[in-house]
C-alpha atoms as a PDB file:
ATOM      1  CA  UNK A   1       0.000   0.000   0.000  1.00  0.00           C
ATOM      2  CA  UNK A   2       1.512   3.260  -1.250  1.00  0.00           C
ATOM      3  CA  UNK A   3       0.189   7.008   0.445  1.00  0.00           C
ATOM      4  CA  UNK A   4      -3.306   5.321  -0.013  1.00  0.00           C
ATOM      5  CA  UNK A   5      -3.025   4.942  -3.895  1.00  0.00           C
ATOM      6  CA  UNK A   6      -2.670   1.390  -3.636  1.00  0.00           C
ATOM      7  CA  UNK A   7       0.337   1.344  -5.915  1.00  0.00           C
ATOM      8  CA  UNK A   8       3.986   3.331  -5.602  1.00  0.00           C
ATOM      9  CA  UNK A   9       3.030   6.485  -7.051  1.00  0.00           C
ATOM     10  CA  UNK A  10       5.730   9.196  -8.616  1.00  0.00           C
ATOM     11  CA  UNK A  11       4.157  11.611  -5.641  1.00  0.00           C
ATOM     12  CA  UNK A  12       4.526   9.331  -2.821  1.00  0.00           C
ATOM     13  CA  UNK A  13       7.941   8.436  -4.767  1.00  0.00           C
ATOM     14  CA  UNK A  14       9.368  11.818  -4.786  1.00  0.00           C
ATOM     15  CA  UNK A  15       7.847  13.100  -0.935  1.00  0.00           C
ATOM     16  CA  UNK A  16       9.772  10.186   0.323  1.00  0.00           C
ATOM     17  CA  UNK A  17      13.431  10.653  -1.856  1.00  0.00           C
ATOM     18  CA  UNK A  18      13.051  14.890  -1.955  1.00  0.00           C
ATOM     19  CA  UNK A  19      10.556  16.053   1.327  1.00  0.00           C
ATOM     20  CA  UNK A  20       8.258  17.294  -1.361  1.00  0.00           C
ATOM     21  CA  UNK A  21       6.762  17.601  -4.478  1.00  0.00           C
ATOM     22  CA  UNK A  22       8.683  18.473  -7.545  1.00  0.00           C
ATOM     23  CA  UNK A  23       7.214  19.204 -11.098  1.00  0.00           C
ATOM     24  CA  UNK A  24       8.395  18.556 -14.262  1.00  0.00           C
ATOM     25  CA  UNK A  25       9.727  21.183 -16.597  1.00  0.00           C
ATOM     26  CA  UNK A  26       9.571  20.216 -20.302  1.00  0.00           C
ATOM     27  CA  UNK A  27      12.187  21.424 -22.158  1.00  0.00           C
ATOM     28  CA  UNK A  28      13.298  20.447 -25.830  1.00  0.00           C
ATOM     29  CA  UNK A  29      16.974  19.592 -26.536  1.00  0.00           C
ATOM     30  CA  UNK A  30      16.606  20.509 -30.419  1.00  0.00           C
ATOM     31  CA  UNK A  31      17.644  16.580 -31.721  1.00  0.00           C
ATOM     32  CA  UNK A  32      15.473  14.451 -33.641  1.00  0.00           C
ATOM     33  CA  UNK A  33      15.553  10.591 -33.872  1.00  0.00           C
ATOM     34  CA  UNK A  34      17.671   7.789 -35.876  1.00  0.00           C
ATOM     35  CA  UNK A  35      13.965   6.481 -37.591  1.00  0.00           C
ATOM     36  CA  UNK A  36      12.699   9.877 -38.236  1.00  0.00           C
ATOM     37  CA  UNK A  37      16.087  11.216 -40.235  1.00  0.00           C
ATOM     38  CA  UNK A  38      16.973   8.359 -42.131  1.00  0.00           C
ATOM     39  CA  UNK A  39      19.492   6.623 -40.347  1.00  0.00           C
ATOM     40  CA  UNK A  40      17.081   3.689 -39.775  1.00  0.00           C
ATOM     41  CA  UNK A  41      13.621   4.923 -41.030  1.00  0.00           C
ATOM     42  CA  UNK A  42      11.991   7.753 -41.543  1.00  0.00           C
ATOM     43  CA  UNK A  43       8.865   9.208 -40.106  1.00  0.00           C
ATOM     44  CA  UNK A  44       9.546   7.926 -36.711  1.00  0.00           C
ATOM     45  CA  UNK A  45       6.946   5.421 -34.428  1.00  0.00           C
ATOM     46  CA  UNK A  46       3.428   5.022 -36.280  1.00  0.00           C
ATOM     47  CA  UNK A  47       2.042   6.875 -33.203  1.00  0.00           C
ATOM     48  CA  UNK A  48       4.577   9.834 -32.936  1.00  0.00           C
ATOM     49  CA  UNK A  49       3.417  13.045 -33.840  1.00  0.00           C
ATOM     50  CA  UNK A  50       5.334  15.645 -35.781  1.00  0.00           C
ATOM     51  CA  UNK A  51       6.797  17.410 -32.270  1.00  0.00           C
ATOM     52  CA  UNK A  52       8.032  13.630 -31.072  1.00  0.00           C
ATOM     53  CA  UNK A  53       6.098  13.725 -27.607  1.00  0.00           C
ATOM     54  CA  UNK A  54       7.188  16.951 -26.724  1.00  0.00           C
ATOM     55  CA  UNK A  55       3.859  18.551 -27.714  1.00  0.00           C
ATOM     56  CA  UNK A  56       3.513  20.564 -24.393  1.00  0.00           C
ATOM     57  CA  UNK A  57       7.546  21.268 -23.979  1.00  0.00           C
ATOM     58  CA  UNK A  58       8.955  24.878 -24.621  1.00  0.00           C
ATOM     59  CA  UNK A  59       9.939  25.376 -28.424  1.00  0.00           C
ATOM     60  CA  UNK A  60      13.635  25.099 -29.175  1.00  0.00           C
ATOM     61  CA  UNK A  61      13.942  28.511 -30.554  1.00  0.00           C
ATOM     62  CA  UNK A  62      14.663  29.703 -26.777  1.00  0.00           C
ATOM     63  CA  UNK A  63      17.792  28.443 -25.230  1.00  0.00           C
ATOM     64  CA  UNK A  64      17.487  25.872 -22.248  1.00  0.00           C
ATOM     65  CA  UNK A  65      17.557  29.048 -19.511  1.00  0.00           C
ATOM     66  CA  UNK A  66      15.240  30.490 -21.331  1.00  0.00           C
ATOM     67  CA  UNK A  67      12.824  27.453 -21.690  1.00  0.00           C
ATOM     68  CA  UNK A  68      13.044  26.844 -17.885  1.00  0.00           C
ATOM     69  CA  UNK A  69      12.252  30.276 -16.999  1.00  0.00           C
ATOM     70  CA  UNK A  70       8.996  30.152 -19.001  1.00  0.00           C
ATOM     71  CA  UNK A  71       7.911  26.421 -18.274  1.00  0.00           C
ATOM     72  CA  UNK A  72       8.526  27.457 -14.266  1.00  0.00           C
ATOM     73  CA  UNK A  73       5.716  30.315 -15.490  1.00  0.00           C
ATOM     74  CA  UNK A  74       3.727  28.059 -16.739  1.00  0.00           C
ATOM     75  CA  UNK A  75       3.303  25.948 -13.560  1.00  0.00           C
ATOM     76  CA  UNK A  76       3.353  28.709 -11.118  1.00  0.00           C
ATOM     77  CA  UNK A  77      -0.363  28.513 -10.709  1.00  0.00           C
ATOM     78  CA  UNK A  78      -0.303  24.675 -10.127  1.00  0.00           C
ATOM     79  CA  UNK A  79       3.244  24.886  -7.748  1.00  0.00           C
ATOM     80  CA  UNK A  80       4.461  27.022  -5.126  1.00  0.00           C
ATOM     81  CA  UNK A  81       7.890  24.698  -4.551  1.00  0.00           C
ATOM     82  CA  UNK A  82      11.500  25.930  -5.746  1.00  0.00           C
ATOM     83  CA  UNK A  83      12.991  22.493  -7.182  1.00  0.00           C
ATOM     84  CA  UNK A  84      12.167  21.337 -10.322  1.00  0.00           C
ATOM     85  CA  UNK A  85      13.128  17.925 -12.699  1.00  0.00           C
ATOM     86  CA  UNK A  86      14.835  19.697 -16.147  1.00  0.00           C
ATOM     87  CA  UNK A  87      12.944  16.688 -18.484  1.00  0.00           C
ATOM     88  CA  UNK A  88      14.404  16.747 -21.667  1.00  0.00           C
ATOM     89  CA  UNK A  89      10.998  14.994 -23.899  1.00  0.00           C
ATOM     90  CA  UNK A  90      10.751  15.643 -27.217  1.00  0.00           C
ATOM     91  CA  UNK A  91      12.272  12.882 -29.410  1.00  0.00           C
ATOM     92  CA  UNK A  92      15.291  11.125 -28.675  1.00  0.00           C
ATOM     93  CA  UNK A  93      17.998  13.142 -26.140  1.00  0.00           C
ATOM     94  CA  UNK A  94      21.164  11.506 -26.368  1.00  0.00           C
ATOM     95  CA  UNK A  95      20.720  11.749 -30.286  1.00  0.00           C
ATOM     96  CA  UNK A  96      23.779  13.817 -30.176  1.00  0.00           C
ATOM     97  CA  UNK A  97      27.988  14.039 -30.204  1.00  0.00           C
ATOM     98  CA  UNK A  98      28.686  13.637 -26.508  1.00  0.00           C
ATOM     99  CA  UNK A  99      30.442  16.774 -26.372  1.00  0.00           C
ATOM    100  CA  UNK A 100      26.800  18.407 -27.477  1.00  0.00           C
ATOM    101  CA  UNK A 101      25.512  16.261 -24.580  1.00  0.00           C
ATOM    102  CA  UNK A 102      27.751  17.689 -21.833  1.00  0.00           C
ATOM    103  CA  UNK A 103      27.123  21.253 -23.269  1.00  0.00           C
ATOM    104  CA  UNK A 104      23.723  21.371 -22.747  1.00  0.00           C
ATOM    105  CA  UNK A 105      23.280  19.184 -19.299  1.00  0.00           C
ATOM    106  CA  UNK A 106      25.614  19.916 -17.285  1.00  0.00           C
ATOM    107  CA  UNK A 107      24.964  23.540 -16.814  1.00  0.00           C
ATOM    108  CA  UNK A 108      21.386  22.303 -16.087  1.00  0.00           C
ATOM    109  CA  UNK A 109      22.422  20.017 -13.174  1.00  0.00           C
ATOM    110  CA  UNK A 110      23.929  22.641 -11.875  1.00  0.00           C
ATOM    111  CA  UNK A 111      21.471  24.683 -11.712  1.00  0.00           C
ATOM    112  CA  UNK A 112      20.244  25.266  -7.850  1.00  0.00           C
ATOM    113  CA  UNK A 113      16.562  24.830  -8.693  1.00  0.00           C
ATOM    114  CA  UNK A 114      16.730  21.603 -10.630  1.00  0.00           C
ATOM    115  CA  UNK A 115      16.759  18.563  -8.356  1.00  0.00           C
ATOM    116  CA  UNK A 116      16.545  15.881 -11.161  1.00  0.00           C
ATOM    117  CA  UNK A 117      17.775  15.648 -14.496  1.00  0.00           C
ATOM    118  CA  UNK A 118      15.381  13.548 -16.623  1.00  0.00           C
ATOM    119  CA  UNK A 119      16.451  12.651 -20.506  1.00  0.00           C
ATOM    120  CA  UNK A 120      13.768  10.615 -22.595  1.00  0.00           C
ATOM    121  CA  UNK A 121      15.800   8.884 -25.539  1.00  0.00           C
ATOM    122  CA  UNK A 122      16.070   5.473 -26.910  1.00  0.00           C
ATOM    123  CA  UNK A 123      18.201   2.106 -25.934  1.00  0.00           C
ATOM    124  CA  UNK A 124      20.155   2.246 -28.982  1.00  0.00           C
ATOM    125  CA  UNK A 125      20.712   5.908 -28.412  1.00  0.00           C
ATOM    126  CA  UNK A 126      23.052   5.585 -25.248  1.00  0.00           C
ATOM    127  CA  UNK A 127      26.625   4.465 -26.427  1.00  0.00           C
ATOM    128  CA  UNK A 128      29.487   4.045 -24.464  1.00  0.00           C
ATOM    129  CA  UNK A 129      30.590   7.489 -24.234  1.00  0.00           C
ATOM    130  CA  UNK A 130      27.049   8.599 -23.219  1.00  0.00           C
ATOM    131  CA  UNK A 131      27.002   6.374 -20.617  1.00  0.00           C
ATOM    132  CA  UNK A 132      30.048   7.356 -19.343  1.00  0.00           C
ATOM    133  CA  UNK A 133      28.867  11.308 -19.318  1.00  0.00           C
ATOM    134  CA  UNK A 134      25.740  10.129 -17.909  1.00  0.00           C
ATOM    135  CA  UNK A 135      27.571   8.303 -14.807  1.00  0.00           C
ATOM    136  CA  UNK A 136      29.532  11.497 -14.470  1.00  0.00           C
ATOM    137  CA  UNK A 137      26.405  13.339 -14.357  1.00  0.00           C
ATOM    138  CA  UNK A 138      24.395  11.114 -11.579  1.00  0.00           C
ATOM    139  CA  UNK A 139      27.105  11.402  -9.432  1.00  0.00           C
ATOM    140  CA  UNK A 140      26.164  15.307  -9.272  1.00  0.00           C
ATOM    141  CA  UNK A 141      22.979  14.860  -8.745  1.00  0.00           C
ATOM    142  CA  UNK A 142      20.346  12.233  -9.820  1.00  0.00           C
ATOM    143  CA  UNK A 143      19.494  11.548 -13.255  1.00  0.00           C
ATOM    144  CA  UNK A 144      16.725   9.617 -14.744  1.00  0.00           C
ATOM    145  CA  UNK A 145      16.797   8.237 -18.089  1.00  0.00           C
ATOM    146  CA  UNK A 146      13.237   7.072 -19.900  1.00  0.00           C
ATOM    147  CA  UNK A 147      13.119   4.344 -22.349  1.00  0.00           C
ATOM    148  CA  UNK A 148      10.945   4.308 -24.989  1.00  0.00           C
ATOM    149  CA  UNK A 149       9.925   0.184 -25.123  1.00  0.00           C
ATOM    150  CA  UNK A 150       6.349   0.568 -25.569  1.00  0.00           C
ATOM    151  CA  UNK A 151       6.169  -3.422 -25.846  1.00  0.00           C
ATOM    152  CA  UNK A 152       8.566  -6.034 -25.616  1.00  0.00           C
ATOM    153  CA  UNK A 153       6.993  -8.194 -28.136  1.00  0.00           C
ATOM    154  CA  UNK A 154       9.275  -7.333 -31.003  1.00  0.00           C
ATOM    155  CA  UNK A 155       6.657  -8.403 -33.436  1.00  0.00           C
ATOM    156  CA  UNK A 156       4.559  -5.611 -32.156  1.00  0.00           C
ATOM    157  CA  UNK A 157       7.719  -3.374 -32.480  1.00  0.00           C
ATOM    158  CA  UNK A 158       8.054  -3.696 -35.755  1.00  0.00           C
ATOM    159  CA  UNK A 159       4.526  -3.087 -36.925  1.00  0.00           C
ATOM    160  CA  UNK A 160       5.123   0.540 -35.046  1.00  0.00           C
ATOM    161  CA  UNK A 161       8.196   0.847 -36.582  1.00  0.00           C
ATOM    162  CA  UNK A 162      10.123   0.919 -33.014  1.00  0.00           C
ATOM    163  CA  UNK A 163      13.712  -0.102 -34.922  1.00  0.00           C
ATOM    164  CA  UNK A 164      15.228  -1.519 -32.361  1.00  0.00           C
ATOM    165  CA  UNK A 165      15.304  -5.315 -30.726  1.00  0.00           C
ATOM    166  CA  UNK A 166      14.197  -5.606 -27.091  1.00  0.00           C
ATOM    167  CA  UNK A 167      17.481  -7.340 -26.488  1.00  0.00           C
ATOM    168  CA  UNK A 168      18.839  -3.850 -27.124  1.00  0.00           C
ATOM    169  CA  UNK A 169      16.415  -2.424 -24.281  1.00  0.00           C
ATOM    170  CA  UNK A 170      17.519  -4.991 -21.628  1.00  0.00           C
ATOM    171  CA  UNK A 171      21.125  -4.291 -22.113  1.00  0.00           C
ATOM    172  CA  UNK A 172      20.467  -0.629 -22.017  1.00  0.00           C
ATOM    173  CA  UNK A 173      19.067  -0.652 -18.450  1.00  0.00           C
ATOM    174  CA  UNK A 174      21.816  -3.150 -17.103  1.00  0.00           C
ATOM    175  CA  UNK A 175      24.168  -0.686 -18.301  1.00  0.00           C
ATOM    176  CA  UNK A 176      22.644   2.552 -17.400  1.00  0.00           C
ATOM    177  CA  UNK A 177      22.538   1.156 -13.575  1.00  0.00           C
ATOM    178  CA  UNK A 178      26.039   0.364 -13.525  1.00  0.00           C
ATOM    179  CA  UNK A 179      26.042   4.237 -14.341  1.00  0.00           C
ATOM    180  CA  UNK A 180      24.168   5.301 -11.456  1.00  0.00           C
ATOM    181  CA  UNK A 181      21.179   6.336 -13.251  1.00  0.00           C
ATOM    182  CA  UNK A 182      17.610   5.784 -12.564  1.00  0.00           C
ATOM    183  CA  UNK A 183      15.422   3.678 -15.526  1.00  0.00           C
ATOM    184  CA  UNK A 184      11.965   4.648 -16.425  1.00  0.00           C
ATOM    185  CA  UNK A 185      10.284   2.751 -18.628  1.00  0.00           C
ATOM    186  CA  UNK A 186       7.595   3.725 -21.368  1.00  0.00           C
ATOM    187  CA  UNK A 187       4.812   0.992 -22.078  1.00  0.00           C
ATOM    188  CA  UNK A 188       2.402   1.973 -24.573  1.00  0.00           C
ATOM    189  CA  UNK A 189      -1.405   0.178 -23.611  1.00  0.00           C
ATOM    190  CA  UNK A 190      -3.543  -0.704 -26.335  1.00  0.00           C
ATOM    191  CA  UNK A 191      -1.076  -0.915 -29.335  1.00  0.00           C
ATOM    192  CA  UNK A 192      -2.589  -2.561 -32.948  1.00  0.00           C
ATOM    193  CA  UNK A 193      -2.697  -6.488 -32.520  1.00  0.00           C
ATOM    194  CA  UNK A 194      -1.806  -6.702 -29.051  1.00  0.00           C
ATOM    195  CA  UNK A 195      -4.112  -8.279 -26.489  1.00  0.00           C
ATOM    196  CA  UNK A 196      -4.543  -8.638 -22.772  1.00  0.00           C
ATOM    197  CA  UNK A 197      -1.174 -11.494 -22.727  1.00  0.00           C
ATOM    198  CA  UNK A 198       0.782  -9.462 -24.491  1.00  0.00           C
ATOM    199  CA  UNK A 199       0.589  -6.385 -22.425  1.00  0.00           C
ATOM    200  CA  UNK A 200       1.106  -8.256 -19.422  1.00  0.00           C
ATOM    201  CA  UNK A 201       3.745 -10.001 -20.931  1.00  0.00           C
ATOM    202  CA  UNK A 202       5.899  -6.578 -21.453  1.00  0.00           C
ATOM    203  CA  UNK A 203       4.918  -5.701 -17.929  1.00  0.00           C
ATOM    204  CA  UNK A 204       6.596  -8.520 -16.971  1.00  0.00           C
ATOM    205  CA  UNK A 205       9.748  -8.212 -19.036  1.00  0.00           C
ATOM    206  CA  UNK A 206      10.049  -4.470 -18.126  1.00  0.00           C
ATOM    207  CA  UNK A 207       9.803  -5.867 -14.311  1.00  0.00           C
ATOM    208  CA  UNK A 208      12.233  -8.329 -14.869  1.00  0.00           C
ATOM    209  CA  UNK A 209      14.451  -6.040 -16.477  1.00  0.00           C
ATOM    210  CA  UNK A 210      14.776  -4.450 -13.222  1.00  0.00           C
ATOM    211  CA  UNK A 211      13.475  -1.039 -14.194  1.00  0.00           C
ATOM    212  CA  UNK A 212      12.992   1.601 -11.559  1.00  0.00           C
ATOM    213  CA  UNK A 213      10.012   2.928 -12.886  1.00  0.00           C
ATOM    214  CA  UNK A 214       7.678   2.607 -15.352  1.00  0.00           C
ATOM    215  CA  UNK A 215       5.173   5.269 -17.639  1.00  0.00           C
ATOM    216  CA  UNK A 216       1.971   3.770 -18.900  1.00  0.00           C
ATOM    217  CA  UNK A 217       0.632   5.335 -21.613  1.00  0.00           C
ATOM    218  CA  UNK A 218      -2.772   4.822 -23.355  1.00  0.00           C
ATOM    219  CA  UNK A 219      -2.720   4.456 -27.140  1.00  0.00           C
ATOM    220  CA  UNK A 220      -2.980   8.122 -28.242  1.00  0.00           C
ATOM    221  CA  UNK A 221      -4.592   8.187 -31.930  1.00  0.00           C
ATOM    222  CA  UNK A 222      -3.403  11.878 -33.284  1.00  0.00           C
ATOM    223  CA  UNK A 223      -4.381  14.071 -36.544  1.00  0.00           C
ATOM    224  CA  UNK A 224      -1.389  12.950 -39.377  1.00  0.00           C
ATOM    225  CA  UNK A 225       0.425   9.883 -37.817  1.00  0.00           C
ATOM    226  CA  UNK A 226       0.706   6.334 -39.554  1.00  0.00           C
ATOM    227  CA  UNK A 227      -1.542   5.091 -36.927  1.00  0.00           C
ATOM    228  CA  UNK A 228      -4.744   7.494 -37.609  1.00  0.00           C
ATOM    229  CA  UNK A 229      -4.106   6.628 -41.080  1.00  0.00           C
ATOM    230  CA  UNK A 230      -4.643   2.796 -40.009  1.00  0.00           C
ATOM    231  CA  UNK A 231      -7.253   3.185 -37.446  1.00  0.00           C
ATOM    232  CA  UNK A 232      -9.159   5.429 -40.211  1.00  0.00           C
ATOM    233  CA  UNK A 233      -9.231   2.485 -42.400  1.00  0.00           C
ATOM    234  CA  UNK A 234     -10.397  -0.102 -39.657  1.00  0.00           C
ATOM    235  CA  UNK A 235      -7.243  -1.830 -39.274  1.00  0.00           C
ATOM    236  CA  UNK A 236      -7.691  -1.982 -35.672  1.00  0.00           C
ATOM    237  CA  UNK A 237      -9.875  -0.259 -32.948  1.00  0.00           C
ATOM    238  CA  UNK A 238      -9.016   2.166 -30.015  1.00  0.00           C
ATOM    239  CA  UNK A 239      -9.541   0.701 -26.362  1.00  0.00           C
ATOM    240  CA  UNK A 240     -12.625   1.684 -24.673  1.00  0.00           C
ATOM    241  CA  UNK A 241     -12.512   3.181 -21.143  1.00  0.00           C
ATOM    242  CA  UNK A 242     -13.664   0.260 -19.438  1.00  0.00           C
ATOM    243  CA  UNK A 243     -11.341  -2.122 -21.462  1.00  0.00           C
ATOM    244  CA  UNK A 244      -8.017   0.192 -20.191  1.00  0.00           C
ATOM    245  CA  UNK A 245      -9.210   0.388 -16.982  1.00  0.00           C
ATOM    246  CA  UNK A 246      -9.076  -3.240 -16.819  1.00  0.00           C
ATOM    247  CA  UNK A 247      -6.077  -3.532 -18.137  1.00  0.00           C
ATOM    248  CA  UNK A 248      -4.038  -0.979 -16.188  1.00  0.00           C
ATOM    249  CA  UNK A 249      -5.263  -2.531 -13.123  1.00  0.00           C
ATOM    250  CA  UNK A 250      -4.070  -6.178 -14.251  1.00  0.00           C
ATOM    251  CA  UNK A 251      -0.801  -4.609 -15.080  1.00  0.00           C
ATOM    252  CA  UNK A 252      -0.423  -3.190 -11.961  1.00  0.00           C
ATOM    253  CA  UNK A 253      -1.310  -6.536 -10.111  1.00  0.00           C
ATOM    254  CA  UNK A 254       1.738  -7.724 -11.866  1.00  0.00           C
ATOM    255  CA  UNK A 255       4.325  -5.346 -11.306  1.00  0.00           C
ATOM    256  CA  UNK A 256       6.215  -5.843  -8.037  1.00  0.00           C
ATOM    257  CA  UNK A 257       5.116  -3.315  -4.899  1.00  0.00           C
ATOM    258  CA  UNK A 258       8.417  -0.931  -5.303  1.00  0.00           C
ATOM    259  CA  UNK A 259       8.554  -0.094  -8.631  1.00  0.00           C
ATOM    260  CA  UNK A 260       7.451   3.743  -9.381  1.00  0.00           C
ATOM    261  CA  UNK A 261       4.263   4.013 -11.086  1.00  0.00           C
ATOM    262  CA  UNK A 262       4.832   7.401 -12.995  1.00  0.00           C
ATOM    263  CA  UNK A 263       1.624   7.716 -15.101  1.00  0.00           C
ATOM    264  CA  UNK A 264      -1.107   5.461 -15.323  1.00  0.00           C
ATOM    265  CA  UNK A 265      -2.882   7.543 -18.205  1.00  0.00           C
ATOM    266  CA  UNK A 266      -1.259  10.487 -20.699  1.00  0.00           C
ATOM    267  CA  UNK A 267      -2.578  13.410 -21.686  1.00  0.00           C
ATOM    268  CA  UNK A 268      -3.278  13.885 -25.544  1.00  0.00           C
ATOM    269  CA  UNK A 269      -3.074  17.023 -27.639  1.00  0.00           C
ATOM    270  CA  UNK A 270      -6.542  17.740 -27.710  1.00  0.00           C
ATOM    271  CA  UNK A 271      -6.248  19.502 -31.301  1.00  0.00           C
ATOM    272  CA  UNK A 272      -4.662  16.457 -32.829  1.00  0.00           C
ATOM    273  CA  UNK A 273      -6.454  13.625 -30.808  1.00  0.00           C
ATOM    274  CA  UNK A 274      -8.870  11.668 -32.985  1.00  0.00           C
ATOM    275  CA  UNK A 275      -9.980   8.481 -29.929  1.00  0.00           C
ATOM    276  CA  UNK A 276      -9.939   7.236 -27.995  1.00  0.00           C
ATOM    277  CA  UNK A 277     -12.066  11.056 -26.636  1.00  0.00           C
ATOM    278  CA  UNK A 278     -13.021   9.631 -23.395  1.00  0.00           C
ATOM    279  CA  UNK A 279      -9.523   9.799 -22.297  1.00  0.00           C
ATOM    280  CA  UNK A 280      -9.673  13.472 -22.147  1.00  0.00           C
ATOM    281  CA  UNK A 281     -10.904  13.353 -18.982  1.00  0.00           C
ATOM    282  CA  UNK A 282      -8.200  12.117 -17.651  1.00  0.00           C
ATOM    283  CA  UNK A 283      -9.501  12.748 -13.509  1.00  0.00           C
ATOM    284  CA  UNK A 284     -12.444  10.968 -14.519  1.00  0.00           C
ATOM    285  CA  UNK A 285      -9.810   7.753 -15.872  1.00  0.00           C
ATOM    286  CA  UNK A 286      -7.700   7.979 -12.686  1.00  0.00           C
ATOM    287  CA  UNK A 287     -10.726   7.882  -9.893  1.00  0.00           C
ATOM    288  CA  UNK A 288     -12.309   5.131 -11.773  1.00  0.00           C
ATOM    289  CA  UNK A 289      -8.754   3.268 -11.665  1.00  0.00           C
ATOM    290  CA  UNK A 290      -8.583   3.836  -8.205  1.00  0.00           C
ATOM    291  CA  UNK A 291     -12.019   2.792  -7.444  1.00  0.00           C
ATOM    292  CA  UNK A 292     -11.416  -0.503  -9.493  1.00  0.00           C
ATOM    293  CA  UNK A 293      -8.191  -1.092  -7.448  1.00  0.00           C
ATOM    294  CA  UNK A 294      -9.972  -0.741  -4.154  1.00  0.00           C
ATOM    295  CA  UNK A 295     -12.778  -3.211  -5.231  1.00  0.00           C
ATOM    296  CA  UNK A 296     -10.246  -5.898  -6.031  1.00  0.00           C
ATOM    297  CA  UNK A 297      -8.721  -5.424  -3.220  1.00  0.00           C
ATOM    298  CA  UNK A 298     -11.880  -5.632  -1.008  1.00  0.00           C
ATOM    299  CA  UNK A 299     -12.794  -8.855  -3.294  1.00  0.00           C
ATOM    300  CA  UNK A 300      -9.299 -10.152  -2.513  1.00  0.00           C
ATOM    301  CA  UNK A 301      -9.999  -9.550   1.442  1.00  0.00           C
ATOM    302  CA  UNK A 302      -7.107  -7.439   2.141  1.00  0.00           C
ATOM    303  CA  UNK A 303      -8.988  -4.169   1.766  1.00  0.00           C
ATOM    304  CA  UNK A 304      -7.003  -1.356   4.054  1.00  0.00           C
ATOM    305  CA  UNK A 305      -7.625   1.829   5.243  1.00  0.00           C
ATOM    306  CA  UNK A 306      -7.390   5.165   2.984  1.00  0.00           C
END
């Protein structure tokens, strides 16, 4: 039992490690991504949009100071703390010369009001010399890297175009703990083809792994992807709320009790989302979860206090 959410929440997560709350800052590095520029594919995951899942960062136009200082504005109404976690989202941020890498972290680790670093980037984006820089950074302060997996069956991964093997992902965390850094891993729910095994399956494997953390994220059908192009033509259909809310609580059931739950849900560009829509409400999502995680419990007979 975590803080009463009946899983280890990112909030209970970072009261415990920090004394408080910290929010997220999103900031945009300015790379792109080795199957969106030709060096494996181009176009990127069926599901990415155009910005590469930095839809709500701060364009790249302003330099990283400059992006920090306006994301800070734009959660001042939400947060009244002083530390923040720099997250560096938007397509794949170690898609760089190391040299490039050093120049644009390290003056951000050293910033006084950033407690975390937090880079979002690929497993076959973190070569030796990036892990190296990325072990020199964690001993600074901490630094958490998120992996893009999204599913572990690689069938699955190549129907989304992922370009990668999950043999590559496993090695990638055992290496980026030797570094020192913390592993957060991205699982995509309701992919094309994929059914209730196969999601717990990559739960599994992600747990196994020994990831620190892990992001679910429901499948997101946006305006001018590959995917709305295939869910247009009935290839496959979008989860309905009562089918993810199923599912998210099955996954959780399998994932052990200290790994960091940092999103159950996501939140989708409303401008470019075509379904699932009932995700929009995304309070309405998480109550429900927790109400379904309370009732199994109760079923279960080791219902506890909230």
């Amino acid at each position: 039992m975590w803080s009463g959410k009946r899983y280890h929440s990112l909030d209970h997560y970072l009261k415990q490690t920090f004394g408080q709350k910290l929010y997220k800052l999103s900031l945009d590095g300015g790379m792109t991504c080795p199957n969106r520029d030709g060096k494996l594919s181009f176009g990127g995951c069926i599901f990415c949009s155009a910005d590469g899942s930095g839809d709500f960062s701060v364009p790249v136009s302003a330099g990283t100071d400059e992006q920090i200082n306006v994301a800070k504005q734009m959660v001042a109404d939400k947060y009244s703390g002083n530390r923040y976690i720099a997250y560096f989202q938007a397509y794949t941020n170690t898609y760089a010369p190391v040299g490039r890498l050093r120049e644009l972290f390290e003056p951000v680790i050293m910033r006084e009001d950033i407690a975390v670093l937090d880079i979002a980037t690929r497993p076959d984006c973190v070569e030796d010399e990036k892990i190296e820089l990325i072990g020199e950074l964690a001993k600074i302060k901490p630094v958490w890297i998120e992996l893009g997996l999204q599913t572990s069956n690689d069938k699955t991964a190549g129907l989304i175009n992922r370009c990668y093997p999950t043999e590559q992902y496993d090695k990638a965390v055992s290496r980026l703990h030797d570094a020192g850094a913390v592993v957060i891993t991205h699982m995509i729910v309701g992919l094309p083809g994929e059914e209730r095994d196969d999601m717990l399956d990559t739960a599994m494997h992600i747990a196994r792994c020994g990831s620190d953390g892990i992001k679910l994220q429901l499948m997101h059908i946006l305006k001018g992807t590959v995917l709305a192009r295939m869910y247009e033509k009935g290839e496959f259909d979008a989860l309905s709320e009562d089918e993810y809310i199923g599912l998210i609580c099955d996954i959780i059931s399998v994932l052990p009790e200290n790994m960091v739950i940092h999103r159950l849900t996501g939140d989708g560009d409303r401008e470019k989302l075509i379904a699932p829509l009932w995700s929009c409400d995304k309070r309405r999502i998480l109550n429900r979860i927790s109400h379904e995680l309370k009732l199994r419990r109760i079923i279960q007979g080791c219902a506890a206090p909230v």
